[in-house]
Each structure stands twice: as C-alpha cells, then as structure tokens.
N, C-alpha and C. Protein backbone atom coordinates (compact mmCIF):
# COMPACT_ATOMS: atom_id res chain seq x y z
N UNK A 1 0.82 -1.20 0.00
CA UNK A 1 0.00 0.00 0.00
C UNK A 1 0.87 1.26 0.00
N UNK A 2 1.93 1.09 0.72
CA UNK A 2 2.89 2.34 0.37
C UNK A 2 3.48 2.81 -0.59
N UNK A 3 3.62 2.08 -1.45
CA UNK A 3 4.05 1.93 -2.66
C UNK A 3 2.87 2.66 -3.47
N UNK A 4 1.68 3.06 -2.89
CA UNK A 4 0.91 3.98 -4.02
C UNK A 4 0.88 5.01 -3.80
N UNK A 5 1.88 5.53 -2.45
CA UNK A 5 2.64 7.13 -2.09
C UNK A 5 3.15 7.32 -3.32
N UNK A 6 3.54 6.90 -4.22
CA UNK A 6 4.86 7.37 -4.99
C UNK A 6 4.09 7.74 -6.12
N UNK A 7 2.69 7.96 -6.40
CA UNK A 7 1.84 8.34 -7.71
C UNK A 7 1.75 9.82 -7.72
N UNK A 8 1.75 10.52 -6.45
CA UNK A 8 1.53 11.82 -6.20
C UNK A 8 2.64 12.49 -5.59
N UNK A 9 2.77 13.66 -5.87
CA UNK A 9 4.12 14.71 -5.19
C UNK A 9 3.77 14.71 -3.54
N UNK A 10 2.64 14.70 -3.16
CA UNK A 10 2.29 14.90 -1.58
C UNK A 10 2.68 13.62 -1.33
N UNK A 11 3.07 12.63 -1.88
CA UNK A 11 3.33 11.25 -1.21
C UNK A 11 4.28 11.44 -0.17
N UNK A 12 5.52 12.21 -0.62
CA UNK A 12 6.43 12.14 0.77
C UNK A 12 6.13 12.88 1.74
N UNK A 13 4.86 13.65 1.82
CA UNK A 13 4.39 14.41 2.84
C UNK A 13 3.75 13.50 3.87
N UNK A 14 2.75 12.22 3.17
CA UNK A 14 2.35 11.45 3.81
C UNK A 14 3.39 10.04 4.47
N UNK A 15 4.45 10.04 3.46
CA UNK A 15 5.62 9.16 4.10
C UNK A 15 5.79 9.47 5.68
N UNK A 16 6.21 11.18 5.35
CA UNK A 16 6.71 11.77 6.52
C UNK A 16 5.74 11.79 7.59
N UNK A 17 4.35 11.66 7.51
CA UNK A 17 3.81 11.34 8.97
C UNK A 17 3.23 9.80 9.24
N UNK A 18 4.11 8.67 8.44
CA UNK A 18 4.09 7.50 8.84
C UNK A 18 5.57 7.82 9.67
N UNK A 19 6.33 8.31 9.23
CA UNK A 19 7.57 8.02 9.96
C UNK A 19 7.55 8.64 10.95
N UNK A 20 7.23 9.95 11.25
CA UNK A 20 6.42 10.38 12.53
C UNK A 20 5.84 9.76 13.44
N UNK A 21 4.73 9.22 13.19
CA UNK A 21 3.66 8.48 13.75
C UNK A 21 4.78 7.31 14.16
N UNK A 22 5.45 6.63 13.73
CA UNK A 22 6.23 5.54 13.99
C UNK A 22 7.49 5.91 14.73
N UNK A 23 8.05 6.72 14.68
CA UNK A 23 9.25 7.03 15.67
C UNK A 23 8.81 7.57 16.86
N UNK A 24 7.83 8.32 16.69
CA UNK A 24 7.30 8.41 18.22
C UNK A 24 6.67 7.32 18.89
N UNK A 25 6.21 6.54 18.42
CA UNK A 25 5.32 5.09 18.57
C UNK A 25 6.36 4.62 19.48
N UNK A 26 8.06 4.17 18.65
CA UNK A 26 9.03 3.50 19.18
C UNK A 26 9.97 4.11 20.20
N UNK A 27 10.03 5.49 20.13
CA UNK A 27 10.26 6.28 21.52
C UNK A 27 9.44 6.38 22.41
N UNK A 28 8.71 6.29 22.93
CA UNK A 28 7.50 5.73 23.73
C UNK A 28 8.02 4.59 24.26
N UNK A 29 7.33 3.44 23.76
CA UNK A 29 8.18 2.42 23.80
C UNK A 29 8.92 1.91 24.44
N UNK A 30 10.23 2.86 23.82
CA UNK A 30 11.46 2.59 24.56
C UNK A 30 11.51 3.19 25.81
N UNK A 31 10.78 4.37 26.48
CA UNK A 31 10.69 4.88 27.39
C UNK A 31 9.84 3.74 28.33
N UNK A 32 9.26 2.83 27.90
CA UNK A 32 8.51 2.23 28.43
C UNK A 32 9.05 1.38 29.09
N UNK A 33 9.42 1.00 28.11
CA UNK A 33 10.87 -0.55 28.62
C UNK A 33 11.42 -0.74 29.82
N UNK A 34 12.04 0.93 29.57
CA UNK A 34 13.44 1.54 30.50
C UNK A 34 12.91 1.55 31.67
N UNK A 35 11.69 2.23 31.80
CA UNK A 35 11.00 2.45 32.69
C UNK A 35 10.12 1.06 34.11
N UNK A 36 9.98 0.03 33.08
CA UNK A 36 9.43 -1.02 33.33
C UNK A 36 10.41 -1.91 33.80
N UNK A 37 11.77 -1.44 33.51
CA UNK A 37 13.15 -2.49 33.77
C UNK A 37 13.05 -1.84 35.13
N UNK A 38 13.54 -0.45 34.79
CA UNK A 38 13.56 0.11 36.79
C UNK A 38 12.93 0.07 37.98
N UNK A 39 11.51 -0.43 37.59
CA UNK A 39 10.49 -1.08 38.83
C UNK A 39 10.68 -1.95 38.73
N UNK A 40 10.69 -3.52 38.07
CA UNK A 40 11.73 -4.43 38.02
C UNK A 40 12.70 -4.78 38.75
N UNK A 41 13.48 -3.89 39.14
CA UNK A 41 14.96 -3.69 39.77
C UNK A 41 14.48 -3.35 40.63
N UNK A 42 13.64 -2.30 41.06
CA UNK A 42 13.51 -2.07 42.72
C UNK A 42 12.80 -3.08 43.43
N UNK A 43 11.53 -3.74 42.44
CA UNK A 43 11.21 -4.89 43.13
C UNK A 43 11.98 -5.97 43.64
N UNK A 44 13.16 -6.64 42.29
CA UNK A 44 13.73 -7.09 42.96
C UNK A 44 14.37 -6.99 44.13
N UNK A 45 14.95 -5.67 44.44
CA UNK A 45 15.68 -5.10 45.72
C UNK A 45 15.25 -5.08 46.75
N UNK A 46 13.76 -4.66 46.65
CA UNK A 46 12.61 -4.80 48.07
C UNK A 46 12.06 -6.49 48.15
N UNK A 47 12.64 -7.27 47.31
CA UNK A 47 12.26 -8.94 47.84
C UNK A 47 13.47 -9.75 47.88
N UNK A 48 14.59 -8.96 47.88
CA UNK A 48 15.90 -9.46 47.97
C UNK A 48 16.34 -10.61 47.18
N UNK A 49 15.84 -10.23 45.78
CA UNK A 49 16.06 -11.60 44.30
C UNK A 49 17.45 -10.55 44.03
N UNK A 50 18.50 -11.05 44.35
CA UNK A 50 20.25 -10.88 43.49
C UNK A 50 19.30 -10.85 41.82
N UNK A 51 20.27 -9.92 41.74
CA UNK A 51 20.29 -9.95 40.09
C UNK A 51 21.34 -10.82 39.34
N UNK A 52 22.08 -11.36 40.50
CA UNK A 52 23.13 -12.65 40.24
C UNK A 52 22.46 -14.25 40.07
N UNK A 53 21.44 -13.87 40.54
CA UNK A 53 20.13 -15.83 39.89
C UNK A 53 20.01 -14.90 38.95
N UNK A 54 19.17 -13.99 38.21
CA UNK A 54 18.77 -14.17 36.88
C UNK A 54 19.47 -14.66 35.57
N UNK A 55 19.16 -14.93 34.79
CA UNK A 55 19.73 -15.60 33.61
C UNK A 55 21.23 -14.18 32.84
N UNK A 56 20.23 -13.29 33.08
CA UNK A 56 21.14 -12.06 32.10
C UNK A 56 21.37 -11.01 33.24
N UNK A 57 22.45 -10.44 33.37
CA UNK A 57 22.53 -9.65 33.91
C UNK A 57 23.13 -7.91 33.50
N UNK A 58 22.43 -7.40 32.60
CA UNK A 58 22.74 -6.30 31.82
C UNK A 58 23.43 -5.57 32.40
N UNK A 59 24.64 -5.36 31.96
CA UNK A 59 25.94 -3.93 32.67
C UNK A 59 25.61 -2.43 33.22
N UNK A 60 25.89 -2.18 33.64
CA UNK A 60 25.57 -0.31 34.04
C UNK A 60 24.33 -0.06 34.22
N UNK A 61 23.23 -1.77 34.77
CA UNK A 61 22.47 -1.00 35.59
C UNK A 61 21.96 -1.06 36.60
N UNK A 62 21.13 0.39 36.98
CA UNK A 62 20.26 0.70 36.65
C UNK A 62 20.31 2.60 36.20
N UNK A 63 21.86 2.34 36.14
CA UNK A 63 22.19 3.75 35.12
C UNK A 63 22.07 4.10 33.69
N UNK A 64 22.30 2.66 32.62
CA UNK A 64 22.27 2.67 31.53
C UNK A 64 20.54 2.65 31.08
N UNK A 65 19.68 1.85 31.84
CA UNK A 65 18.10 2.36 32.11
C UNK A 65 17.78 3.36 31.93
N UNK A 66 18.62 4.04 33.31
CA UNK A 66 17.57 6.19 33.27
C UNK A 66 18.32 6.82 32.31
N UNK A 67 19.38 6.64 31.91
CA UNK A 67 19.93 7.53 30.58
C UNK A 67 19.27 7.17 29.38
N UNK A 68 19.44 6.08 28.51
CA UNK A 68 18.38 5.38 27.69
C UNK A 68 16.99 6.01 27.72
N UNK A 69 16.09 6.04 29.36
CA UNK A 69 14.88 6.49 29.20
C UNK A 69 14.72 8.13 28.77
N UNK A 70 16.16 8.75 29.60
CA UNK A 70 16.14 10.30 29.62
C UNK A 70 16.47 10.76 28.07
N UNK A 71 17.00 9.94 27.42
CA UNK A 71 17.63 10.11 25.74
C UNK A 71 16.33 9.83 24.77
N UNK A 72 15.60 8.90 25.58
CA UNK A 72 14.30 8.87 24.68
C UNK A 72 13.77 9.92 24.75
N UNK A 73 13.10 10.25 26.10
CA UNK A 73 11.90 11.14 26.13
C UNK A 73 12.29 12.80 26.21
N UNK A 74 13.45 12.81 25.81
CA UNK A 74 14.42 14.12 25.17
C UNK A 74 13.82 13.90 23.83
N UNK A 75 14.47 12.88 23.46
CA UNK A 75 14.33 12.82 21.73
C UNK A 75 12.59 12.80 20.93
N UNK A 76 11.56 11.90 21.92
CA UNK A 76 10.41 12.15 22.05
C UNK A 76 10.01 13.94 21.92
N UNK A 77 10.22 14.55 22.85
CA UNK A 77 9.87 16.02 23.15
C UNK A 77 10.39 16.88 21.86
N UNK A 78 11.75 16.79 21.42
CA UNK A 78 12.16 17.36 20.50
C UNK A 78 11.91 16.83 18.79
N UNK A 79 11.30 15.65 18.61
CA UNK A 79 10.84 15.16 17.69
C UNK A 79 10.67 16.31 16.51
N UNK A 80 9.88 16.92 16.88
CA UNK A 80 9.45 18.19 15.81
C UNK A 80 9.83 19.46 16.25
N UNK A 81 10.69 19.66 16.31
CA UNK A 81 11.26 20.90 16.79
C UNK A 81 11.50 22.14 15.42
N UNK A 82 11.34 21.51 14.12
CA UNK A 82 11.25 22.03 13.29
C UNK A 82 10.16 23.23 13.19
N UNK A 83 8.87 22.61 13.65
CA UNK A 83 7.57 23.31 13.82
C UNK A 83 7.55 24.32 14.24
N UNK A 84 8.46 24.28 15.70
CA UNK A 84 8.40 25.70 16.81
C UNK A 84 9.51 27.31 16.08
N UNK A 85 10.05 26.34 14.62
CA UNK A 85 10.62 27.79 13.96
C UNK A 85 9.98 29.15 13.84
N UNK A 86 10.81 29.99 13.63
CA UNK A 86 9.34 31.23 13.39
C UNK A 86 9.32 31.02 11.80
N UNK A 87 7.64 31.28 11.70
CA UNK A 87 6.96 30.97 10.32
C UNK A 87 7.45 29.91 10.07
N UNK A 88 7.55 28.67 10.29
CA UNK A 88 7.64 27.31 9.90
C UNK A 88 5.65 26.50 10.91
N UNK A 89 5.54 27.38 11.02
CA UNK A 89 4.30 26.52 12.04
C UNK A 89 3.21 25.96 10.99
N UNK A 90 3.02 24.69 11.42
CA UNK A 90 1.89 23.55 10.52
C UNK A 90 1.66 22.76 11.62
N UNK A 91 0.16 23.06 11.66
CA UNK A 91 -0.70 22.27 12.31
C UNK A 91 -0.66 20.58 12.27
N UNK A 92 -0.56 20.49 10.82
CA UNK A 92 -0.64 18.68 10.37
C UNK A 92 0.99 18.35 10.94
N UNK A 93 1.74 19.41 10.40
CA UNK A 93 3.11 18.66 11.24
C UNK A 93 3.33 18.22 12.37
N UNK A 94 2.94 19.41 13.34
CA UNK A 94 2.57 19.33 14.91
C UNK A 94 1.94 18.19 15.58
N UNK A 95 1.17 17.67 14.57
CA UNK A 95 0.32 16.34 15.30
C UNK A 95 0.85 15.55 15.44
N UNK A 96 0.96 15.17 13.46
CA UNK A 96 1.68 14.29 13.40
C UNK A 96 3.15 13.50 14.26
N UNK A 97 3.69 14.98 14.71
CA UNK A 97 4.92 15.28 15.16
C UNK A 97 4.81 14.84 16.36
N UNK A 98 3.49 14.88 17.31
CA UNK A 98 3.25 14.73 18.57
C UNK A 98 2.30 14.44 19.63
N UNK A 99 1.30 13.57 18.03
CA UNK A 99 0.09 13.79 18.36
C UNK A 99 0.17 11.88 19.57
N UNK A 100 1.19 11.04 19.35
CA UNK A 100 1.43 9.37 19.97
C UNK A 100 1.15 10.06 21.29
N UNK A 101 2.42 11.22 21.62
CA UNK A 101 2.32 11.41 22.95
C UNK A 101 1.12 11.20 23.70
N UNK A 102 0.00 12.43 23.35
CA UNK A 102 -1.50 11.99 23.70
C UNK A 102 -1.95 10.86 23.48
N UNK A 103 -1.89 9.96 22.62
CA UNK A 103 -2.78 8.85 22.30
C UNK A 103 -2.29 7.93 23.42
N UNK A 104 -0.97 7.72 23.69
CA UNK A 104 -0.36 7.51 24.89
C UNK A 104 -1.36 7.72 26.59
N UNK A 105 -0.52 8.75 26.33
CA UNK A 105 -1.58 8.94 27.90
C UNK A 105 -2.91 8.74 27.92
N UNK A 106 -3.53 9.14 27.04
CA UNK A 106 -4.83 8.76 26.97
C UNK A 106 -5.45 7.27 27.41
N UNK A 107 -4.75 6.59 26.27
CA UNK A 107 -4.74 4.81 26.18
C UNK A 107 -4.39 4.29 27.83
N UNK A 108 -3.72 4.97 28.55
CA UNK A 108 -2.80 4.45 29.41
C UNK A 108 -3.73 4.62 30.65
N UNK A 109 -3.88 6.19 30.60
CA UNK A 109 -4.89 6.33 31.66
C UNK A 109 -6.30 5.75 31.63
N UNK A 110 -6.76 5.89 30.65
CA UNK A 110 -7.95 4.85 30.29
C UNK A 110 -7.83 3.60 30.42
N UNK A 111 -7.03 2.65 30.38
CA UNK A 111 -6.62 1.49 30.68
C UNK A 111 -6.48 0.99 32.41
N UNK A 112 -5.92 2.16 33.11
CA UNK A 112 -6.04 2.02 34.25
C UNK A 112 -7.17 2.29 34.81
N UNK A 113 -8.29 3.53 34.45
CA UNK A 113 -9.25 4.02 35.07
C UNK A 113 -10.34 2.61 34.12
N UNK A 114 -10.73 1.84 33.18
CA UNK A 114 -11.45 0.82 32.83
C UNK A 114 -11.41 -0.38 33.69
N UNK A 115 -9.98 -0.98 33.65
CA UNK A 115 -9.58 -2.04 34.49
C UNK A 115 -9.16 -1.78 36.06
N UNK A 116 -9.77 -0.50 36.57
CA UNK A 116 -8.79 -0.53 38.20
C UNK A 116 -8.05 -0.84 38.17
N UNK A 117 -6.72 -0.67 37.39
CA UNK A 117 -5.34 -1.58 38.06
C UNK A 117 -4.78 -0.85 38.77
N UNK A 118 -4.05 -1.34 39.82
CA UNK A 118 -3.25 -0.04 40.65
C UNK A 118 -1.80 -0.27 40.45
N UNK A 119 -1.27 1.02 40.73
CA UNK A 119 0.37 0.87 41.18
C UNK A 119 0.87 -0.03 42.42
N UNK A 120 1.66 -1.22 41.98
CA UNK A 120 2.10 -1.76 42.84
C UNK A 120 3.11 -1.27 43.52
N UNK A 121 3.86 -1.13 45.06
CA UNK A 121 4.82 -1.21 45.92
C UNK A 121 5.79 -2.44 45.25
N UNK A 122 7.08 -1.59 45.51
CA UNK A 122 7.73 -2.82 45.00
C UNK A 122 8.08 -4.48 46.10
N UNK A 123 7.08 -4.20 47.08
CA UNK A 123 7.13 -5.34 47.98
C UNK A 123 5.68 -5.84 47.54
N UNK A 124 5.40 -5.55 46.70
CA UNK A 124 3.89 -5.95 46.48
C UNK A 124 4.01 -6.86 44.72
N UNK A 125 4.71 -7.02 44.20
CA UNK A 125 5.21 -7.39 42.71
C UNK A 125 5.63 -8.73 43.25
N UNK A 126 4.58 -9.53 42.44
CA UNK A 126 4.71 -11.40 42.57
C UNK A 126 5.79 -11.32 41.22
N UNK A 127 7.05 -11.80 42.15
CA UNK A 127 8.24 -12.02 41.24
C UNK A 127 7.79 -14.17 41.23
N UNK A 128 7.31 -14.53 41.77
CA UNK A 128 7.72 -15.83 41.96
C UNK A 128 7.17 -17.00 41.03
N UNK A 129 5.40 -16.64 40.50
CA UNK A 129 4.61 -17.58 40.32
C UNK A 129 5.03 -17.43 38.47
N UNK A 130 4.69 -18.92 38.58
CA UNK A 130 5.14 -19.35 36.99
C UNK A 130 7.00 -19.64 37.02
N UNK A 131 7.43 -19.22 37.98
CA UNK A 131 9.45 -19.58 37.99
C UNK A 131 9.42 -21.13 37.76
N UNK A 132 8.40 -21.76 38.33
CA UNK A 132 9.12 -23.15 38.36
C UNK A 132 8.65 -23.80 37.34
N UNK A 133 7.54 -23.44 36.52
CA UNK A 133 7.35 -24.08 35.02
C UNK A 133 8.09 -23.63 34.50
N UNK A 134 8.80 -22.49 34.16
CA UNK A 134 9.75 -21.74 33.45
C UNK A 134 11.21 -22.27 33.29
N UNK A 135 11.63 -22.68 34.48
CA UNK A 135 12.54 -23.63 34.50
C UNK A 135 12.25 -25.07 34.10
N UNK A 136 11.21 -25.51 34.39
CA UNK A 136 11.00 -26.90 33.74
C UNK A 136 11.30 -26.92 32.66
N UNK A 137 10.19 -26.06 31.88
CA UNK A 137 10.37 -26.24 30.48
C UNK A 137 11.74 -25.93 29.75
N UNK A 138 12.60 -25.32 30.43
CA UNK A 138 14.00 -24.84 30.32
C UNK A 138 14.65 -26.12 29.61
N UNK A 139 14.79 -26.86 31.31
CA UNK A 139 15.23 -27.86 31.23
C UNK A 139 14.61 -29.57 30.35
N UNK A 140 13.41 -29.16 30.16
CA UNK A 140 12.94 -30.06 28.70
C UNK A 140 13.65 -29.50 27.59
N UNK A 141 13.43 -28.48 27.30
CA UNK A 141 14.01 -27.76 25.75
C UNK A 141 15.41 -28.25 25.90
N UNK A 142 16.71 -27.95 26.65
CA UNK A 142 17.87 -28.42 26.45
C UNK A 142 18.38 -29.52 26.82
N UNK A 143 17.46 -30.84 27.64
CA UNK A 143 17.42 -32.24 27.38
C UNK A 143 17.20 -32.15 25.50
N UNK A 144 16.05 -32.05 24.92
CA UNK A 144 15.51 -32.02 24.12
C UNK A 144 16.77 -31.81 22.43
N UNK A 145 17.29 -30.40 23.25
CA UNK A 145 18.25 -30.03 22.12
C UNK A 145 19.67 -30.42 21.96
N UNK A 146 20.11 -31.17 23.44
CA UNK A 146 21.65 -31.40 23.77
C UNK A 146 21.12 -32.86 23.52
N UNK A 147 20.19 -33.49 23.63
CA UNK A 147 20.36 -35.44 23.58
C UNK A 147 19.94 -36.22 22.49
C-alpha cells in the first residue's frame, strides 16, 4: 500500500507522517521498557532476588536504564522541533509530530481508570509464580536439544 505514495508529489508528505507516527510510537516504547526495567529492579531489591540468579545480567544498571529512558523522552519532546521555527508553524506537522504522545496517555490512563489496576509497591510485585514451570520447560528444551 505504500508503494501507491509514490503516484503523487504529496506522497512524501504522507511518508513523513508515517515516519512520525512511527518514531514516536518506538520512543515511547522505549521509554517504556526503561521504565518497566527500573520497577523491576527495585522490586527485585525490596524482595531481595540478586540480580546474580537471573539468567542475564545487563551492565551499568540501573544507570544505563535512566539515561536510555532520559535520551528517549528528550528525543520524544524534541521530535518536531522544526515546527516551533518562526513561520515554519503547521498544524498537520505538529500532530503528526506529537500527536502518539496523547494517544499515549490517553490509552494508558484509560486502561487504568477501565480495568482498576493499581500501582504496585515494590514489595507488592509477585516475582515468583510461573518460575518453576519456566525452569521446567527450560530444562525439557535443552534435554531435548543437547540429547
């Protein structure tokens, strides 16, 4: 379907707010991650799980986390910075440019206010249930693949 951008001169206008729409999508995202790793980590810390049992233990963090998140949601904010030129201002750019952010919060807060979910304490985060099928099946898969 993208491929029928290329019939009209406005096509790369509309390129440009798929790629919009999509780099903010994936900065998000990634803010999400980062964000979701660092409660993660404090939970572990408030139930005293070493990050020395887990399987992976990623370097520099839980510093390489908040920089990562702070580099996103920099790069998020400044996305369209083109817009805020003087006499460069476009409405369709602007959205396009920043419109995830909202759809974001929106989705997010609506998601919580539909389903009641609450913010957990990080002494309150079931690190445990499902560990021991997880390992089972571990250990089927590499019986399985080593015999």
């Amino acid at each position: 379907m993208l491929a029928f951008l290329q019939v009209n001169h406005s096509s790369a206008v509309v390129l440009n707010w798929f790629v919009s729409l999509v780099t903010a999508s994936q900065l998000i995202n990634f803010c999400v991650i980062t964000f979701t790793f660092t409660c993660f980590k404090r939970a572990c810390e408030a139930q005293g799980l070493s990050r020395d049992s887990l399987p992976y233990k990623g370097p520099f963090q839980p510093y390489a986390a908040w920089i990562a998140f702070g580099a996103c949601f920099l790069l998020m904010l400044i996305g369209g910075w083109q817009v805020f030129l003087h006499g460069a201002w476009d409405v369709s750019t602007f959205l396009f440019d920043y419109i995830m952010i909202g759809v974001f919060i929106v989705l997010f807060v609506g998601w919580k206010v539909v389903k009641r979910s609450k913010w957990l304490r990080p002494e309150e985060v079931d690190l445990r249930t499902g560990v021991e099928e997880i390992e089972e099946y571990q250990r089927q898969y590499m019986k399985k693949t080593t015999g």
